[in-house]
C-alpha atoms as a PDB file:
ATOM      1  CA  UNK A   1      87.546  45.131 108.037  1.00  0.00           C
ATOM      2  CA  UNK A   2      87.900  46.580 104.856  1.00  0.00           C
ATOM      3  CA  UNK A   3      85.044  47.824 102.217  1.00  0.00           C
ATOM      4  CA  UNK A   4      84.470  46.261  99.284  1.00  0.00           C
ATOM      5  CA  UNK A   5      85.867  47.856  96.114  1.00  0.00           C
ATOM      6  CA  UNK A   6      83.301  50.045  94.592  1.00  0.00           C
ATOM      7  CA  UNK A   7      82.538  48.104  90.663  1.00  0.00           C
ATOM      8  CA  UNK A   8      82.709  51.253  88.312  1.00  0.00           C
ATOM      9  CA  UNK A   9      83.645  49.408  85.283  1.00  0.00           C
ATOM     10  CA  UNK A  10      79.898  50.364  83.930  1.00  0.00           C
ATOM     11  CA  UNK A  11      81.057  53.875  83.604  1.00  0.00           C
ATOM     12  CA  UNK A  12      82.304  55.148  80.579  1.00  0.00           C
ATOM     13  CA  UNK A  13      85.815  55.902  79.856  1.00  0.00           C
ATOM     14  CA  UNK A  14      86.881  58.713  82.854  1.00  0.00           C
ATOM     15  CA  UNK A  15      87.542  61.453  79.697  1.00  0.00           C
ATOM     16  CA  UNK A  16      83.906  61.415  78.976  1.00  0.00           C
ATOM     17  CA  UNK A  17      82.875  62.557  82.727  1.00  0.00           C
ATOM     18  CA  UNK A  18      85.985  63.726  84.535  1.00  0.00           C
ATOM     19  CA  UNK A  19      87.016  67.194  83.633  1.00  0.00           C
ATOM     20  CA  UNK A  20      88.860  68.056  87.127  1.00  0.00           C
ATOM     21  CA  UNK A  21      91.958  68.737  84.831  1.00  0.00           C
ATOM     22  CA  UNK A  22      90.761  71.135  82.904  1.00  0.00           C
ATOM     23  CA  UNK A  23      92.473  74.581  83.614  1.00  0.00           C
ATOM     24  CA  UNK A  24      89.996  78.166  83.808  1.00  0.00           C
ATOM     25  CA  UNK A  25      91.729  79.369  80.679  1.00  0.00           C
ATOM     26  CA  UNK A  26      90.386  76.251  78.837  1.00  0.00           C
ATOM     27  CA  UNK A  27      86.910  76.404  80.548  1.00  0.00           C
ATOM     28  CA  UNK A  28      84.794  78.389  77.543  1.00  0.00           C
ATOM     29  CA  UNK A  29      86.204  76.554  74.740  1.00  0.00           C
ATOM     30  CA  UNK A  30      86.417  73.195  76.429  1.00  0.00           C
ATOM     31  CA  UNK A  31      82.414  73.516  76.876  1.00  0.00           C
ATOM     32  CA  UNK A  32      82.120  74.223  73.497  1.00  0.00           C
ATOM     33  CA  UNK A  33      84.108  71.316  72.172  1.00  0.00           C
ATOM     34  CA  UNK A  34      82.454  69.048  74.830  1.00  0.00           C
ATOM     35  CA  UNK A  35      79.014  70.161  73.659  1.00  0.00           C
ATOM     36  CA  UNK A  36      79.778  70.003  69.918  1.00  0.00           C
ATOM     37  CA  UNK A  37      80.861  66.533  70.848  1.00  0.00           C
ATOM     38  CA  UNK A  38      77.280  66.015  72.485  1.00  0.00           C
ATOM     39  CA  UNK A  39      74.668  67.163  69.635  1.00  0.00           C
ATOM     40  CA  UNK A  40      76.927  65.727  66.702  1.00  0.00           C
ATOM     41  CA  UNK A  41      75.059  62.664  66.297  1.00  0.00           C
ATOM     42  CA  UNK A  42      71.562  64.977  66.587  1.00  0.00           C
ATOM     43  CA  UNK A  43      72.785  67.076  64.063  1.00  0.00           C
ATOM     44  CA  UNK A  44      74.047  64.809  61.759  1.00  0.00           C
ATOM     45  CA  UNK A  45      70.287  62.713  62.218  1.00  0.00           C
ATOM     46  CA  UNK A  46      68.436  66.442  61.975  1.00  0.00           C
ATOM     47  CA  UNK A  47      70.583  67.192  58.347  1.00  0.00           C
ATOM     48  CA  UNK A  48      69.394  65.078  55.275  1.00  0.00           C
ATOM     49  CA  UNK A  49      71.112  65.555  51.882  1.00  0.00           C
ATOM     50  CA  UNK A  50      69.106  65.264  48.741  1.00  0.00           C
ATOM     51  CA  UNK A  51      70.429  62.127  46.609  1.00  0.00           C
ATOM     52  CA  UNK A  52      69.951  62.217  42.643  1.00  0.00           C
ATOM     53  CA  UNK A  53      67.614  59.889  42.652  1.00  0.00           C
ATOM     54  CA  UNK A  54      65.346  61.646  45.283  1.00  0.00           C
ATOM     55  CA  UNK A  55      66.264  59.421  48.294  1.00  0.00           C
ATOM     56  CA  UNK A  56      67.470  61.508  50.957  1.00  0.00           C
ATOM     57  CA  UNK A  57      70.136  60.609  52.945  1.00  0.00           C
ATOM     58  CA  UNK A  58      72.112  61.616  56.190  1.00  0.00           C
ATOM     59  CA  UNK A  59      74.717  64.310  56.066  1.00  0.00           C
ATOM     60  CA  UNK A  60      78.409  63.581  55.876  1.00  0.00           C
ATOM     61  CA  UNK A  61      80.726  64.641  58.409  1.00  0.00           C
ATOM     62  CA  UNK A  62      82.515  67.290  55.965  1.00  0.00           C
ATOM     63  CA  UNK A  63      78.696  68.911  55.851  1.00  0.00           C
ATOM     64  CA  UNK A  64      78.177  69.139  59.411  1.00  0.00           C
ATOM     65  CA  UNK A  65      81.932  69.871  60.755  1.00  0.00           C
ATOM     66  CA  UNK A  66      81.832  73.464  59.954  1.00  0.00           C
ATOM     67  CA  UNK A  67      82.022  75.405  63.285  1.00  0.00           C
ATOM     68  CA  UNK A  68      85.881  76.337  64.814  1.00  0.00           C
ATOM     69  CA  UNK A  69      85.514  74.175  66.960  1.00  0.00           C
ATOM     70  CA  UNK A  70      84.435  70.954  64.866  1.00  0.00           C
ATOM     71  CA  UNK A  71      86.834  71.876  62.086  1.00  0.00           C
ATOM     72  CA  UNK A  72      90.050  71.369  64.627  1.00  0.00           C
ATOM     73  CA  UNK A  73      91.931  67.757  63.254  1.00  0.00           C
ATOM     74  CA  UNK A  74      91.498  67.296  66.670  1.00  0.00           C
ATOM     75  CA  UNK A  75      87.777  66.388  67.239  1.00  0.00           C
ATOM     76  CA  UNK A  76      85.838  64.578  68.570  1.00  0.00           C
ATOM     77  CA  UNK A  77      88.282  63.384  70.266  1.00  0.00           C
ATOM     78  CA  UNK A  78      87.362  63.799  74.298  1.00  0.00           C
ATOM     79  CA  UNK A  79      88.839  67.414  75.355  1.00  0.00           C
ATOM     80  CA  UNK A  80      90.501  66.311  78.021  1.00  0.00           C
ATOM     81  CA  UNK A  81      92.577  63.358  75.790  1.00  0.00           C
ATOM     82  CA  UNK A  82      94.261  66.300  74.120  1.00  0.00           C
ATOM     83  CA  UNK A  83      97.680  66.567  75.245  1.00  0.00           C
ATOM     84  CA  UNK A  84      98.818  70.068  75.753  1.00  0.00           C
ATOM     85  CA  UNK A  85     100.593  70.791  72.671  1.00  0.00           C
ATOM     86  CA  UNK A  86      96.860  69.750  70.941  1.00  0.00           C
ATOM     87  CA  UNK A  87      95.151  72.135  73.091  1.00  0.00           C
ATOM     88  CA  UNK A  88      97.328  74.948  72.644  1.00  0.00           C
ATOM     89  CA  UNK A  89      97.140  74.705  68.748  1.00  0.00           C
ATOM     90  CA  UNK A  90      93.167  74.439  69.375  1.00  0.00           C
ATOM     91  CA  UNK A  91      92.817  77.694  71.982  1.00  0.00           C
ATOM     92  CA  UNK A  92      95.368  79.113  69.522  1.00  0.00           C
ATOM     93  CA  UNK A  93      93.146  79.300  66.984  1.00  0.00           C
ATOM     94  CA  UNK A  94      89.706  80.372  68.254  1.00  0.00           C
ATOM     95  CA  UNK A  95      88.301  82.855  70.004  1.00  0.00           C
ATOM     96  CA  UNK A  96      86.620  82.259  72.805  1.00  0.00           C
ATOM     97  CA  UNK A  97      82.951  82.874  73.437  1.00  0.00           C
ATOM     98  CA  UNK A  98      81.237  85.853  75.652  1.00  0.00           C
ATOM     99  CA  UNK A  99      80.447  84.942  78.910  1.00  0.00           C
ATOM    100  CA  UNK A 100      77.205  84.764  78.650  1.00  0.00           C
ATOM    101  CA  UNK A 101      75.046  83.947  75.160  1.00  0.00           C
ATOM    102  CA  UNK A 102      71.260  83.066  74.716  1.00  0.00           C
ATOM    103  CA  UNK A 103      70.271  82.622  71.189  1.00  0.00           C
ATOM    104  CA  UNK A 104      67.958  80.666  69.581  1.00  0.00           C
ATOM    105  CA  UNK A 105      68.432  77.143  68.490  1.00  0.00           C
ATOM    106  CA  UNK A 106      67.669  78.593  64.930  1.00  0.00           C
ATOM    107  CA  UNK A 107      70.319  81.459  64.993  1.00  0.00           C
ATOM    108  CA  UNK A 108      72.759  79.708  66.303  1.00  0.00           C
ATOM    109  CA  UNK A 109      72.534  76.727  63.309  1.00  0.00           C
ATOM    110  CA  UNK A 110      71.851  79.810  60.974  1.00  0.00           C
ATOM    111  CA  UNK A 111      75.166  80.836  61.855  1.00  0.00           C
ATOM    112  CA  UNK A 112      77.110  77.857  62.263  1.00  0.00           C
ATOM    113  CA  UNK A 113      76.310  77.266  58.198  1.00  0.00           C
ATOM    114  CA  UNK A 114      75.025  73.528  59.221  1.00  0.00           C
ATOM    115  CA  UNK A 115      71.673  73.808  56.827  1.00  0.00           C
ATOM    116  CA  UNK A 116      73.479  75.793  54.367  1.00  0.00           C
ATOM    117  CA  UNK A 117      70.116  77.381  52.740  1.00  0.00           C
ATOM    118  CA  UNK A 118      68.617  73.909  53.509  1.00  0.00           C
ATOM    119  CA  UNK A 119      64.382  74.195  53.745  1.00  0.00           C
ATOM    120  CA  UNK A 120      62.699  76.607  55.689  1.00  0.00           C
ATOM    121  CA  UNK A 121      60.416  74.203  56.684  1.00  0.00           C
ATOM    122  CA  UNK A 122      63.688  72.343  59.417  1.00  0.00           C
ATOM    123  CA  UNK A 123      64.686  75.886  60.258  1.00  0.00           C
ATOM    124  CA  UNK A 124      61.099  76.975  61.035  1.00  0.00           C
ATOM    125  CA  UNK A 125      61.175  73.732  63.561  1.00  0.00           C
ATOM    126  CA  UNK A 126      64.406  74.450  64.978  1.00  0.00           C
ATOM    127  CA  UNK A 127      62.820  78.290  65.771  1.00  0.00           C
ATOM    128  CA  UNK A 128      60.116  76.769  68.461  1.00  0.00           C
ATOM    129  CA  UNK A 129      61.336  77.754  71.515  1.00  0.00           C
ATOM    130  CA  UNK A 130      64.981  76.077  71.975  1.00  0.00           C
ATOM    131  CA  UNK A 131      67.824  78.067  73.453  1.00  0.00           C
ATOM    132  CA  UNK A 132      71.519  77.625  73.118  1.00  0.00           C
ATOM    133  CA  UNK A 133      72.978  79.079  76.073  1.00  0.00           C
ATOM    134  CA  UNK A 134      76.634  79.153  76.517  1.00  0.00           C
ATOM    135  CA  UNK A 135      77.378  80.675  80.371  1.00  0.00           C
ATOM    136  CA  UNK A 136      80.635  81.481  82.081  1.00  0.00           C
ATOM    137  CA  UNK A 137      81.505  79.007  84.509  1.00  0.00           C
ATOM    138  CA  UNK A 138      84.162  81.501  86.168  1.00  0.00           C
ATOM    139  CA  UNK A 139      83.554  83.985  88.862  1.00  0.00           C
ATOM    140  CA  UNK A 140      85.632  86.619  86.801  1.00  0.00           C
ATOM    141  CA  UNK A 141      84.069  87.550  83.345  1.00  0.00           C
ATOM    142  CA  UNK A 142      87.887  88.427  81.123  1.00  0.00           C
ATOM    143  CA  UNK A 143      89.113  85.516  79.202  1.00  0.00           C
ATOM    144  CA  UNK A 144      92.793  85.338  80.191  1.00  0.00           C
END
């Protein structure tokens, strides 16, 4: 007797989830693109732009894509939709991160140039007690 077929059509598309295919040289900056792709809509909700007529508003895409990674034509498309021609022009062009960072939720947004001198006030919030940390999923520390 055969089993029933398993119903996974509730699952999102298999580029979201699935990233069997991608290759150890791709592994630190796929991450990053994957978890740029994750906090964009928190980011964009967390930036508010000052209208002329003192209504604030929520930040544009051009303010918030300013990272390597979220600069790329590219994204947010899924990482592993990128054909390899796409993801050699993307690895081409950034450098990689260490194996191993912790920083501070605040430092890294300080550096990304997200609030662009935006109010201390956000950046003081951002400063209690969250971590970006951005590990090596390799057993070998080199980037090839």
């Amino acid at each position: 007797m055969k089993k029933a077929a398993v119903d996974l059509s509730w699952l999102p598309a298999p580029d979201e989830w699935d990233f069997r295919s991608v290759t150890e040289v791709e592994c630190r900056v796929a991450c990053h693109w994957e978890y740029s792709r994750d906090i964009q809509l928190l980011v964009q909700a967390a930036i508010v732009i000052p209208s002329g007529n003192g209504v604030a508003k929520l930040a544009r895409d051009d303010v918030i894509r300013r990272d390597v990674i979220t600069k790329s034509a590219f994204f947010p498309r899924a990482w592993t939709s990128l054909s390899a021609p796409e993801k050699a022009s993307v690895l081409g062009t950034i450098t990689p991160p260490p194996a191993l960072q912790v920083r501070t939720l605040r430092e890294f947004v300080s550096r990304t140039n997200w609030f662009g001198g935006s109010k201390a006030e956000l950046m003081e919030r951002l400063s209690q007690g969250a971590y970006v940390i951005r590990p090596n999923f390799s057993a070998r520390l080199g980037w090839k």
